[in-house]
N, C-alpha and C. Protein backbone atom coordinates (compact mmCIF):
# COMPACT_ATOMS: atom_id res chain seq x y z
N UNK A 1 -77.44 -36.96 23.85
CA UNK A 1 -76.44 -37.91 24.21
C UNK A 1 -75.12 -37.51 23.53
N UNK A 2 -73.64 -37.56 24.15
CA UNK A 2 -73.00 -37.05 23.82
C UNK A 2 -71.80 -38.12 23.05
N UNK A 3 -71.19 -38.10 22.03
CA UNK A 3 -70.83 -39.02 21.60
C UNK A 3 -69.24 -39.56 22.15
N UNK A 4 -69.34 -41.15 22.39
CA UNK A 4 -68.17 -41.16 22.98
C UNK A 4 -66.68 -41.06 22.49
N UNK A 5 -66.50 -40.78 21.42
CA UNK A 5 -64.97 -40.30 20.75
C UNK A 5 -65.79 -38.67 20.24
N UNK A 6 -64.95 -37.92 20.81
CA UNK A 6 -65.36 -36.47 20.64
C UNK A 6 -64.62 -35.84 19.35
N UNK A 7 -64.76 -35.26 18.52
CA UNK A 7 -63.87 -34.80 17.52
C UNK A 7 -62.34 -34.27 18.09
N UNK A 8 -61.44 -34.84 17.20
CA UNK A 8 -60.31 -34.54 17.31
C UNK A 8 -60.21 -32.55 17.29
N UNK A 9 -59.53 -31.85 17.94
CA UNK A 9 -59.43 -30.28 18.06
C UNK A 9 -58.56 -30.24 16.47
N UNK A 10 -58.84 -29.47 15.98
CA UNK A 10 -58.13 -28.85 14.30
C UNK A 10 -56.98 -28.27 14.74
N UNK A 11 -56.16 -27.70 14.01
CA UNK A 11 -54.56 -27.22 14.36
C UNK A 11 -54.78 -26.02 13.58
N UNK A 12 -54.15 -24.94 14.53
CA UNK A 12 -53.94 -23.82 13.45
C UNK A 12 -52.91 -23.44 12.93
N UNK A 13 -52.79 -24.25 11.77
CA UNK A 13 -51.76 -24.11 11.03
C UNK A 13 -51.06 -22.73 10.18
N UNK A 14 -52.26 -21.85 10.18
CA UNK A 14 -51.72 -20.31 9.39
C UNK A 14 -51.10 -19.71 10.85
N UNK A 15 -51.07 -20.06 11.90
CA UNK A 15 -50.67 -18.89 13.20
C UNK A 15 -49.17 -19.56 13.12
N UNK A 16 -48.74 -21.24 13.00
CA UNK A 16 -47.64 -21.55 13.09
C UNK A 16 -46.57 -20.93 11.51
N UNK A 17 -47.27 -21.34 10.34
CA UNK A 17 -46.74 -20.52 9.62
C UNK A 17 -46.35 -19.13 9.30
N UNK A 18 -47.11 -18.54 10.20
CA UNK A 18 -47.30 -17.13 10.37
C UNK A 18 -46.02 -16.99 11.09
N UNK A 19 -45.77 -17.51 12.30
CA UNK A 19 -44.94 -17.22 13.35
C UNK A 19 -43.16 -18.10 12.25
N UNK A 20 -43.29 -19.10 11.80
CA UNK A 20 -41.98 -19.34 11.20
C UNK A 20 -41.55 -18.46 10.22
N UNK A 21 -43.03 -17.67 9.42
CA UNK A 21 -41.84 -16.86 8.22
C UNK A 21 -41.60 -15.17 9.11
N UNK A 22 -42.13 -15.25 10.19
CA UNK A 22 -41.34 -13.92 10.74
C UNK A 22 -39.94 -14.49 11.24
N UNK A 23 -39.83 -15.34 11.73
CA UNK A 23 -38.57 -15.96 12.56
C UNK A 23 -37.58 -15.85 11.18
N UNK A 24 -37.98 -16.42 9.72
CA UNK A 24 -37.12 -16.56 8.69
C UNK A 24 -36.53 -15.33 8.29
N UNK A 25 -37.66 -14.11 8.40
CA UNK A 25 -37.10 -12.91 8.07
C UNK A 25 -36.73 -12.29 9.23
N UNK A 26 -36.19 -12.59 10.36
CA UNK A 26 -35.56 -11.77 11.03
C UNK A 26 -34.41 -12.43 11.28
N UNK A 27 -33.78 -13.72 11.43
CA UNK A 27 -32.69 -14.59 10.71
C UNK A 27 -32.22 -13.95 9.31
N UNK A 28 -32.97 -13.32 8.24
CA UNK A 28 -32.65 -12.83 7.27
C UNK A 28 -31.83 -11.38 7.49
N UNK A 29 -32.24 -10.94 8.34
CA UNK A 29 -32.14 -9.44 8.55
C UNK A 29 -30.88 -9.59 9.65
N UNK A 30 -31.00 -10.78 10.84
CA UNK A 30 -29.32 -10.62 10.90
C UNK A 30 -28.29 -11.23 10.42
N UNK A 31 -28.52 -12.20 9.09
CA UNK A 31 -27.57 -12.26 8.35
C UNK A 31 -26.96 -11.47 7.27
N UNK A 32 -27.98 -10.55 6.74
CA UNK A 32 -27.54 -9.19 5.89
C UNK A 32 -27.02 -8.65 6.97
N UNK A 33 -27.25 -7.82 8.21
CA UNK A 33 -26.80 -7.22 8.45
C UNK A 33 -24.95 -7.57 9.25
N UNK A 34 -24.91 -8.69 9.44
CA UNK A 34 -23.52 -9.74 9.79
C UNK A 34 -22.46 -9.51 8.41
N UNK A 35 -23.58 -9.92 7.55
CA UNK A 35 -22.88 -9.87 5.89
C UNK A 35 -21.87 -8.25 5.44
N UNK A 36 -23.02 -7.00 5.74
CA UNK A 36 -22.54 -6.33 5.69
C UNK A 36 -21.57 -5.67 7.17
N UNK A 37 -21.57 -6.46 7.83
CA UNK A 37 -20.50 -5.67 9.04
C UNK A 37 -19.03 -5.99 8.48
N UNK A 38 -19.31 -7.74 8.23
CA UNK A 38 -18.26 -8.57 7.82
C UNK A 38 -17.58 -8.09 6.63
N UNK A 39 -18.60 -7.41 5.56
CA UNK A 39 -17.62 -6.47 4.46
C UNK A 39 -17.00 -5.33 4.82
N UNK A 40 -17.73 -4.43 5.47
CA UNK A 40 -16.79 -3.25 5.64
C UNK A 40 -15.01 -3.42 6.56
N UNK A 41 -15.70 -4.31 7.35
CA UNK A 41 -14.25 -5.25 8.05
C UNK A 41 -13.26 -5.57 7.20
N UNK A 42 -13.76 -6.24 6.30
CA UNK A 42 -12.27 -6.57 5.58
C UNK A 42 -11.98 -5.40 4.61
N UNK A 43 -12.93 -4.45 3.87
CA UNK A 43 -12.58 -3.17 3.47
C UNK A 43 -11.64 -2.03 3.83
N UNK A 44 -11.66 -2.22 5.37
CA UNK A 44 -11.37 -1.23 6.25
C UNK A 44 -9.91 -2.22 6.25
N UNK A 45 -9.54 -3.42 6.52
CA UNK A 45 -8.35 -3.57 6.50
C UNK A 45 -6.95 -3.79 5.39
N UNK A 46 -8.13 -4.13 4.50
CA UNK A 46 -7.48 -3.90 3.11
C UNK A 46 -6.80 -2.85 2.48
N UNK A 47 -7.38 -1.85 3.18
CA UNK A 47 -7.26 -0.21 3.25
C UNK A 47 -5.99 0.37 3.87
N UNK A 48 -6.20 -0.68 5.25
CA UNK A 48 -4.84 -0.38 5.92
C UNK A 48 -3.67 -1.17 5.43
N UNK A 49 -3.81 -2.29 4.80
CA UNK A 49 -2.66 -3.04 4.46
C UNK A 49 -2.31 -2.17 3.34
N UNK A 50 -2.84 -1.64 2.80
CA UNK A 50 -2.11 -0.67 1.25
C UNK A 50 -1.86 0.78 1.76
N UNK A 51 -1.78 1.12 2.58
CA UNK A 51 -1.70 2.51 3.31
C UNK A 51 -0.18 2.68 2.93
N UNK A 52 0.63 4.05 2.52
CA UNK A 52 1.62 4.03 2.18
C UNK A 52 2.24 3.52 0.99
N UNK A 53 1.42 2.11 0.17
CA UNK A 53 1.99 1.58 -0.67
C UNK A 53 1.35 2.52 -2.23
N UNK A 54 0.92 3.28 -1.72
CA UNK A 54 0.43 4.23 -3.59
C UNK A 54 1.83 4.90 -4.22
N UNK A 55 1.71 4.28 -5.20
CA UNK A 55 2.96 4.47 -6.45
C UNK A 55 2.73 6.13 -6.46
N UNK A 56 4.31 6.74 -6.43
CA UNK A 56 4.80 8.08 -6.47
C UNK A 56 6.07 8.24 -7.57
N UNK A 57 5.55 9.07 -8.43
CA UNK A 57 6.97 8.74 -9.29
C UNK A 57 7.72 9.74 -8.86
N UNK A 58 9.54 9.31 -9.42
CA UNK A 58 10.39 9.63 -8.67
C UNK A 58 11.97 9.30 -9.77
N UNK A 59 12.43 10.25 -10.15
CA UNK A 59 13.65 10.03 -10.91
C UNK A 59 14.94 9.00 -10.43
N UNK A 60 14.84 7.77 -11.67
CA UNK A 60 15.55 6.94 -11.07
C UNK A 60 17.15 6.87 -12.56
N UNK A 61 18.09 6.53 -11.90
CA UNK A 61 19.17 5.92 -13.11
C UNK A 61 19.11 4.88 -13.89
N UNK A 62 18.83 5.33 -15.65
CA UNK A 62 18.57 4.85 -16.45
C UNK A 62 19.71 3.60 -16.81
N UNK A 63 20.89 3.85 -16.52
CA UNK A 63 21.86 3.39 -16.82
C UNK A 63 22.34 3.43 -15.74
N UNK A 64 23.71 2.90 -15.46
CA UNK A 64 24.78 2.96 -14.59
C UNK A 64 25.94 4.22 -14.78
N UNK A 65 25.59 4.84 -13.96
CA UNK A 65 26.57 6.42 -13.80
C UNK A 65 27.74 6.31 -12.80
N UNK A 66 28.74 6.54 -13.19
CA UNK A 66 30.34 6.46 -12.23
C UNK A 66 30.34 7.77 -11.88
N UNK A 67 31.24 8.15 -11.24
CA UNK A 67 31.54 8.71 -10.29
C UNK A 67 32.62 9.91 -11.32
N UNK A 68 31.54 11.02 -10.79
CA UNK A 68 32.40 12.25 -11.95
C UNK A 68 31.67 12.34 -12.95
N UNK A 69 30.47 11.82 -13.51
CA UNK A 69 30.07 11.46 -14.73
C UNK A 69 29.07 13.17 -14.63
N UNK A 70 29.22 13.28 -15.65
CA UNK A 70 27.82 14.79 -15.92
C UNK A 70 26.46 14.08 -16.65
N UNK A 71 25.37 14.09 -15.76
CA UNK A 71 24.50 13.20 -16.07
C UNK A 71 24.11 14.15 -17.19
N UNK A 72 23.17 13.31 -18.17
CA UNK A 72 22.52 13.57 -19.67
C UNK A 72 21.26 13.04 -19.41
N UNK A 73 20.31 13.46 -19.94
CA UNK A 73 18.42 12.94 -20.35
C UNK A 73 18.63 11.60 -20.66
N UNK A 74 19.11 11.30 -21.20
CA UNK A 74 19.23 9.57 -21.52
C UNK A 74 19.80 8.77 -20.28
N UNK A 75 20.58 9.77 -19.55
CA UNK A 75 20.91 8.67 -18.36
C UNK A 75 20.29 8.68 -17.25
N UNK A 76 18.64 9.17 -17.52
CA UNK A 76 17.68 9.38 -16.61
C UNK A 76 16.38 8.52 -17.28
N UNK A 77 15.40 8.47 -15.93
CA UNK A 77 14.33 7.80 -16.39
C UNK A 77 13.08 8.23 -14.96
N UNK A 78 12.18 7.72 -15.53
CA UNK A 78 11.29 8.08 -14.36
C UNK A 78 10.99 6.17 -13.74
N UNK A 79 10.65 6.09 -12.58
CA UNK A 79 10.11 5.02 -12.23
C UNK A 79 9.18 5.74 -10.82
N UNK A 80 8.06 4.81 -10.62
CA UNK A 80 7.20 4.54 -9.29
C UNK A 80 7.52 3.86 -8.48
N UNK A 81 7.72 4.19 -7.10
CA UNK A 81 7.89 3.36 -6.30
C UNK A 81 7.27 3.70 -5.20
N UNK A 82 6.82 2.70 -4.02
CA UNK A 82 5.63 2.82 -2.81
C UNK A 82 6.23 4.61 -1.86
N UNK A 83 5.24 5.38 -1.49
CA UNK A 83 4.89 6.32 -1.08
C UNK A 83 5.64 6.75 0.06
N UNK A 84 5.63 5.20 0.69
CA UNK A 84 6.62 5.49 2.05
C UNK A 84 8.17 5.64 2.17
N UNK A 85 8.95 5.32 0.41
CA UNK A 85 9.50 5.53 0.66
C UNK A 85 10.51 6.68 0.29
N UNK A 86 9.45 7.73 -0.29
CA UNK A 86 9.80 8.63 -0.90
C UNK A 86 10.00 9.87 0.13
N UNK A 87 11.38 10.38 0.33
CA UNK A 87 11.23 11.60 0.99
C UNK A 87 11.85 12.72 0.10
N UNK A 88 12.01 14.28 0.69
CA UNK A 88 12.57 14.92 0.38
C UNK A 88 13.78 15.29 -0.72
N UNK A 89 14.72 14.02 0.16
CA UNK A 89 15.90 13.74 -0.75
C UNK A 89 16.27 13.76 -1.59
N UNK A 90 15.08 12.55 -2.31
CA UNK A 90 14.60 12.06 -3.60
C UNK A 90 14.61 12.81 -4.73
N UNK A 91 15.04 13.20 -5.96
CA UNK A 91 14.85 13.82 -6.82
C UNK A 91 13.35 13.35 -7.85
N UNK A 92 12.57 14.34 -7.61
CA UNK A 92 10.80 14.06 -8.47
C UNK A 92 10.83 14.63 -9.70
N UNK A 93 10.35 14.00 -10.26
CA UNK A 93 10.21 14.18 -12.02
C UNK A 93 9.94 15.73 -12.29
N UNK A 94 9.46 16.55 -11.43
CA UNK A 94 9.38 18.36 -11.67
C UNK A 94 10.59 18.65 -11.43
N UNK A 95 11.71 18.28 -10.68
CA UNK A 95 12.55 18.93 -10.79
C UNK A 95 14.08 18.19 -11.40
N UNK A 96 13.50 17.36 -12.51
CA UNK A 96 14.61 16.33 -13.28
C UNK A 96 15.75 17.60 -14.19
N UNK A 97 15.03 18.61 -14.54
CA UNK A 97 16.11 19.51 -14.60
C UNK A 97 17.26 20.02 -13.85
N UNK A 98 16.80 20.34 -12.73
CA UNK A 98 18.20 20.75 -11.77
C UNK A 98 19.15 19.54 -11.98
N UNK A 99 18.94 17.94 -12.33
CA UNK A 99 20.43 17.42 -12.61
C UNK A 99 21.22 17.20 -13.74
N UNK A 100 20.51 17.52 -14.44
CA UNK A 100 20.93 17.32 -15.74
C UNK A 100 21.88 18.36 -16.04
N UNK A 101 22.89 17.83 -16.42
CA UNK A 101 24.51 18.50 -16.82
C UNK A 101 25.44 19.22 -15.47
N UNK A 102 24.98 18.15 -14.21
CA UNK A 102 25.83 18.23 -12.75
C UNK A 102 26.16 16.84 -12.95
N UNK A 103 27.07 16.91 -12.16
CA UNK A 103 28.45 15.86 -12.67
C UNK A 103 27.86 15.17 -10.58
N UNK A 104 27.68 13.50 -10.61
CA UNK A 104 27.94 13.18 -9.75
C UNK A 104 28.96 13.03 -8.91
N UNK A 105 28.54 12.55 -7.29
CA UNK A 105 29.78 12.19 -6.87
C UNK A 105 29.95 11.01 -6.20
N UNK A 106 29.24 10.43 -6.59
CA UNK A 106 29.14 9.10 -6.56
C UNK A 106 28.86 7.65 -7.66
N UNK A 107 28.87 6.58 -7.16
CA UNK A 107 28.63 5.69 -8.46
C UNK A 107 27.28 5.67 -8.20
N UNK A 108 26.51 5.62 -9.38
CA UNK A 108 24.87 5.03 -9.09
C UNK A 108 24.56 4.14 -10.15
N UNK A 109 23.46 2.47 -9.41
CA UNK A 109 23.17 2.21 -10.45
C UNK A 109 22.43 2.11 -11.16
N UNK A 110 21.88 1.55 -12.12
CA UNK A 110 20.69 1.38 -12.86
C UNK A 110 19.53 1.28 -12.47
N UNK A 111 18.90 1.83 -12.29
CA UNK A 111 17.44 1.68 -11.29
C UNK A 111 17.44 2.11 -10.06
N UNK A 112 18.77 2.76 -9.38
CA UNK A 112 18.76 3.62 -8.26
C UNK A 112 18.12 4.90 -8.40
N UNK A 113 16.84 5.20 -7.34
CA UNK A 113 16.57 6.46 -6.88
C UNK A 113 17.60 7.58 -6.86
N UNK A 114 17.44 8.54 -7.69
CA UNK A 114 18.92 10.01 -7.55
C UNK A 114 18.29 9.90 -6.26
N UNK A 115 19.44 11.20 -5.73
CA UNK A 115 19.03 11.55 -4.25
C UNK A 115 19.90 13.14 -4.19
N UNK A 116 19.49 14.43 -4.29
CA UNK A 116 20.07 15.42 -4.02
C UNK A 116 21.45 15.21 -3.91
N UNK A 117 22.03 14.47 -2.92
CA UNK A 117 23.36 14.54 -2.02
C UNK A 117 24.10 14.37 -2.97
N UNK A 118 23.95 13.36 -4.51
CA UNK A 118 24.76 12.37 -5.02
C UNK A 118 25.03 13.51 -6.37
N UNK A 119 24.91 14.79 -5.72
CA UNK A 119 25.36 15.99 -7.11
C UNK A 119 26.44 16.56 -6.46
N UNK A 120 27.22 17.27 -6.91
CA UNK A 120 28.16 18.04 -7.16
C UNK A 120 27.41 19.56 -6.74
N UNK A 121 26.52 19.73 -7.25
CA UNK A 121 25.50 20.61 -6.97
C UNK A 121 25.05 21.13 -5.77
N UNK A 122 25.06 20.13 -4.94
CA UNK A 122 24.43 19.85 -3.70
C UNK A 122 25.14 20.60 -2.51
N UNK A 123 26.78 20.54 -3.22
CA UNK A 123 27.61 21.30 -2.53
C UNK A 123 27.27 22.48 -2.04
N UNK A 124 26.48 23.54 -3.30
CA UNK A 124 26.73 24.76 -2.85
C UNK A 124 24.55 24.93 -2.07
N UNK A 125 25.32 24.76 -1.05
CA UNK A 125 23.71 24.60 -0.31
C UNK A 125 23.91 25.44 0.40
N UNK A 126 22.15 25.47 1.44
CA UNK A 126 21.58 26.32 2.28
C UNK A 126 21.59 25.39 3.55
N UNK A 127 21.46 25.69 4.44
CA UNK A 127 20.78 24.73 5.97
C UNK A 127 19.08 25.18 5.91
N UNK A 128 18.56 24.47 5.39
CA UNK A 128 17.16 24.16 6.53
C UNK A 128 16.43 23.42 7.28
N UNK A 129 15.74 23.06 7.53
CA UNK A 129 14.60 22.67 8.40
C UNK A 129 14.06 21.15 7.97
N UNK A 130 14.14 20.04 8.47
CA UNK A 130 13.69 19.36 7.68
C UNK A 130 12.91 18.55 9.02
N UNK A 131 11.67 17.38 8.77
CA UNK A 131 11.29 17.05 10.12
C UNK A 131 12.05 15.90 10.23
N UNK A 132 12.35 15.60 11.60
CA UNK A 132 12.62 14.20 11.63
C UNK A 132 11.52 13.05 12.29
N UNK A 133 10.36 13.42 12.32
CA UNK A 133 9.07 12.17 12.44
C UNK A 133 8.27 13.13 12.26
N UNK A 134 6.62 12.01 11.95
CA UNK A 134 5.69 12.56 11.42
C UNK A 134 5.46 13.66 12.46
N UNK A 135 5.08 14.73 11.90
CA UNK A 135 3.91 15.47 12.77
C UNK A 135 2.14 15.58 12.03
N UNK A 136 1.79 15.62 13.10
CA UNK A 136 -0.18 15.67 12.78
C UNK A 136 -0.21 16.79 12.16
N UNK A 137 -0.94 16.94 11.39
CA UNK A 137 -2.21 18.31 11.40
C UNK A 137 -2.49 18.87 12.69
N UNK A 138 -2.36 19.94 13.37
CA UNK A 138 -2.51 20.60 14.21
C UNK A 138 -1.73 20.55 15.71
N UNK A 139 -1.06 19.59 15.56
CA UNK A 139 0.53 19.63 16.45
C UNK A 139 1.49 20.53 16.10
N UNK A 140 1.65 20.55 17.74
CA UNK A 140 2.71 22.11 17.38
C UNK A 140 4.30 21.71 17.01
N UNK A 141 4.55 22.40 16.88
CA UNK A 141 6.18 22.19 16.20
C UNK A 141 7.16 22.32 16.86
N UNK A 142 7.99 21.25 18.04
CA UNK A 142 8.93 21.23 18.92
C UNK A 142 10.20 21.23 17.94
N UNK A 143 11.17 21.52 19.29
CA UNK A 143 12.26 21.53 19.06
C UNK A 143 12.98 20.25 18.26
N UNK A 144 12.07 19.43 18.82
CA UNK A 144 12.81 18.00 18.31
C UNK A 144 12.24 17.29 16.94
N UNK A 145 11.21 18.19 16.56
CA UNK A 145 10.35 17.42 15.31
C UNK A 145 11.53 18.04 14.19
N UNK A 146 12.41 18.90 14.80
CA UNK A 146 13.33 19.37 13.43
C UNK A 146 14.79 19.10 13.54
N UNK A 147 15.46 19.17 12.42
CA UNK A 147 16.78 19.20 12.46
C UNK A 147 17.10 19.90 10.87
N UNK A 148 18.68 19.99 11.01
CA UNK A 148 18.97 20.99 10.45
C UNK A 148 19.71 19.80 9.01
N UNK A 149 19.49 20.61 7.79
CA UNK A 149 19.96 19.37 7.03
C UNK A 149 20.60 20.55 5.63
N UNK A 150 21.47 20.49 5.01
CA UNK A 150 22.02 21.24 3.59
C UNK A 150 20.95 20.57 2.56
N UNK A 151 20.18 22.16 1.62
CA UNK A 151 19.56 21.60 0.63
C UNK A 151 20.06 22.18 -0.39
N UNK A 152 20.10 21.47 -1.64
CA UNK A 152 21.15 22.33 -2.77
C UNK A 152 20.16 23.91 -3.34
N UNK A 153 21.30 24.53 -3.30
CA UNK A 153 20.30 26.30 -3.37
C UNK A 153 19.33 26.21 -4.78
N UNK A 154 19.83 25.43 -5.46
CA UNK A 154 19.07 24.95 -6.97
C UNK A 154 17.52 24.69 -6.63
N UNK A 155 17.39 23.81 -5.59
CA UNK A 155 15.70 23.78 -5.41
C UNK A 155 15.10 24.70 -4.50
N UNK A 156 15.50 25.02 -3.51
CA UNK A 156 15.10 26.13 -2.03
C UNK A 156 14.10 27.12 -3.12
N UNK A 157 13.02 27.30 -2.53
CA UNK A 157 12.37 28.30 -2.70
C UNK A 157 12.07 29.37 -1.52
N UNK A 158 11.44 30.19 -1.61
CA UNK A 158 10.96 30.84 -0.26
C UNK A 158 10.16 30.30 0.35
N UNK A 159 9.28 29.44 0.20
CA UNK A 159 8.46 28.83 1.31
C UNK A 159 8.87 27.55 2.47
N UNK A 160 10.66 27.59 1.57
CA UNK A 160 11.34 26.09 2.82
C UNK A 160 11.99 27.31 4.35
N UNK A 161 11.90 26.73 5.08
CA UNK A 161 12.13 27.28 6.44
C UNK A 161 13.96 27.23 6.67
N UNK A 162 14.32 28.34 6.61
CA UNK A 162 15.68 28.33 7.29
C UNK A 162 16.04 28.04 8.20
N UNK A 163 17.63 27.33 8.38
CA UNK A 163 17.93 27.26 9.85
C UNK A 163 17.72 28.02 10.92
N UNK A 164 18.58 29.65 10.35
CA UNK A 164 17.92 30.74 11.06
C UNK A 164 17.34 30.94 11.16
N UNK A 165 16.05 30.62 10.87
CA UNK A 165 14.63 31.00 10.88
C UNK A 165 13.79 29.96 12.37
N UNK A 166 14.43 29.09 12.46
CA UNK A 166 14.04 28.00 13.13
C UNK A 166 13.29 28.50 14.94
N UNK A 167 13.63 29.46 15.20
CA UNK A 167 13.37 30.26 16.31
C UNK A 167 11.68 30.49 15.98
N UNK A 168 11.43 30.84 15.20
CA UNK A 168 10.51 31.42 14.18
C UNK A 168 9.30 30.71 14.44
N UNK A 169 9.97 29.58 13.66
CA UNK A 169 9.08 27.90 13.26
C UNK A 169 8.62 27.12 14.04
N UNK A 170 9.25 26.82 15.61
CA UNK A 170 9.34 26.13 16.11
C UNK A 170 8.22 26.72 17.08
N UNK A 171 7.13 25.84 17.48
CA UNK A 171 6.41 26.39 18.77
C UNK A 171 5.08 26.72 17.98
N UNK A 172 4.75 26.78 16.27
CA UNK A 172 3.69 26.86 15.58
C UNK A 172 2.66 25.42 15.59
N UNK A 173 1.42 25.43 15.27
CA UNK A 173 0.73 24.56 14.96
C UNK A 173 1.07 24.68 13.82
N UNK A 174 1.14 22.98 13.15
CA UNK A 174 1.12 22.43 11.33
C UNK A 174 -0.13 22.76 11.34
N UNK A 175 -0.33 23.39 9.94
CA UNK A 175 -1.66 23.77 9.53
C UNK A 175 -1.69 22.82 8.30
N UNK A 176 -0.45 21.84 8.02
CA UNK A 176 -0.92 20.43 7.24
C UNK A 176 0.22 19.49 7.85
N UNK A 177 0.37 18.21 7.52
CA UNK A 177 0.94 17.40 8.35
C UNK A 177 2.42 17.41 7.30
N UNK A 178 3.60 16.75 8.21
CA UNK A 178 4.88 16.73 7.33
C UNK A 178 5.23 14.92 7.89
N UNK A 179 6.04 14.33 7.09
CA UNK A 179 5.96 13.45 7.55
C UNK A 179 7.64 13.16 7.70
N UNK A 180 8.24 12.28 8.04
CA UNK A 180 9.84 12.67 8.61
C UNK A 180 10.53 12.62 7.19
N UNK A 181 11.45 13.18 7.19
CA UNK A 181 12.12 13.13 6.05
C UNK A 181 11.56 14.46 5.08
N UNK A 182 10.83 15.63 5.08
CA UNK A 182 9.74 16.14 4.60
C UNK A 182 10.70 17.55 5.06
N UNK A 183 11.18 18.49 4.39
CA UNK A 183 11.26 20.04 4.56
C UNK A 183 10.23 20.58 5.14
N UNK A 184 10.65 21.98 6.08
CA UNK A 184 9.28 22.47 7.00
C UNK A 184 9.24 23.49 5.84
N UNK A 185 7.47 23.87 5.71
CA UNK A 185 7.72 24.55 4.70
C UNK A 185 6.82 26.05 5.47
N UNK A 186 7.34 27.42 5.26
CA UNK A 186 6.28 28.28 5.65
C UNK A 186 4.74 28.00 5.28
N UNK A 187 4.86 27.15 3.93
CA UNK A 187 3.14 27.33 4.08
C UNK A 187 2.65 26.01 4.47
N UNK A 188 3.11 25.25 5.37
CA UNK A 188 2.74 24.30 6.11
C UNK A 188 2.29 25.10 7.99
N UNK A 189 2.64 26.31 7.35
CA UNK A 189 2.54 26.83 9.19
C UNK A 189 1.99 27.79 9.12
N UNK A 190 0.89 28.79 10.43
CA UNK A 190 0.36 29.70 10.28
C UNK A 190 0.93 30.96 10.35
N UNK A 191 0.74 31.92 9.99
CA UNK A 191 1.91 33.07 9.35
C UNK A 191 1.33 33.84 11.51
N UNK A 192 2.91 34.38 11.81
CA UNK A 192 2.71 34.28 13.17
C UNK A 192 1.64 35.39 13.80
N UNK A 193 0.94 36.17 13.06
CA UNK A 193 -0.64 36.80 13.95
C UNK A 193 -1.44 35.97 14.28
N UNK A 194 -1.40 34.27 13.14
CA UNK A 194 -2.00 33.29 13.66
C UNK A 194 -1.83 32.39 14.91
N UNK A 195 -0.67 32.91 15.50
CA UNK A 195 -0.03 31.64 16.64
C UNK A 195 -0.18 31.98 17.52
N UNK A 196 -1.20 33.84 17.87
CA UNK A 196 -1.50 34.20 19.25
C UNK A 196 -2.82 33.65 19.79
């Protein structure tokens, strides 16, 4: 005889637990992996917001210099300032000698960046090559990435590109990048057996 309330069916409770802590760890696994997308994201832009801004030192006026003055070591100083805005021009702490005991020709003041032009010095220059916008690494070198600019003969070495030379220069791949404001330099370019 069969009884009339039949046993209640049991629950399997280890298959439901079983099945929630996989669900927990794979919820786990795409929140690490969200976590880490979400870091390199803001890494990567943090990166770009400081791009350009790395401190470059760069000879600045210690004092206030008039016009005619023959600068002295004391009326120099070094300061850092952001990357982008340092070009060519600029006088860099290796070559704080070439101004020292050239007489400006201009007023400068206290905490102004020197700048080549602002010597007396500057006068007795060369024409070369200087870029006027960035070029890449491995872009070739048009007519228009250059122009012609006086550099005082005090810094020119042999590796800055002459005006005359510019025939030369022009039509090479950069074998490193220049960025505007930047002298073309021969060893920024491949020596020409390389350009066939």
């Amino acid at each position: 005889m069969t009884p009339l309330n039949p046993p209640a069916p049991q629950k399997n409770w280890s298959g439901f637990i079983a099945g929630l802590g996989i669900g927990l760890a794979i919820t786990f696994v795409f929140l690490c992996l969200g976590g880490a997308v979400g870091f390199s994201y803001v890494e990567k832009q943090r990166k770009d917001v400081r791009k350009g801004w790395n401190l470059v030192p760069v000879i600045v006026a210690a004092v206030d210099i008039s016009e005619k003055t023959t600068v002295t070591m004391d009326m120099i100083s070094q300061r850092s300032i952001p990357e982008q805005f340092v070009t060519s021009s600029i006088v860099k702490p290796d070559s704080a000698s070439y101004i020292v005991n050239q007489k400006v020709l201009v007023a400068i003041q206290a905490g102004d960046p020197l700048r080549w032009s602002d010597f007396e010095a500057a006068q007795a220059n060369t024409k070369v090559l200087f870029a006027t916008r960035d070029v890449a690494l491995g872009s070739v070198l048009g007519a228009d990435d250059v122009e012609e600019r006086a550099a005082p003969n005090d810094v020119l070495t042999d590796s800055w590109v002459r005006s005359t030379d510019s025939a030369t220069a022009v039509g090479r791949k950069a074998i490193a990048p220049f960025r505007k404001g930047d002298p073309i330099l021969w060893t920024h370019l491949p020596p020409p057996a390389a350009t066939k």
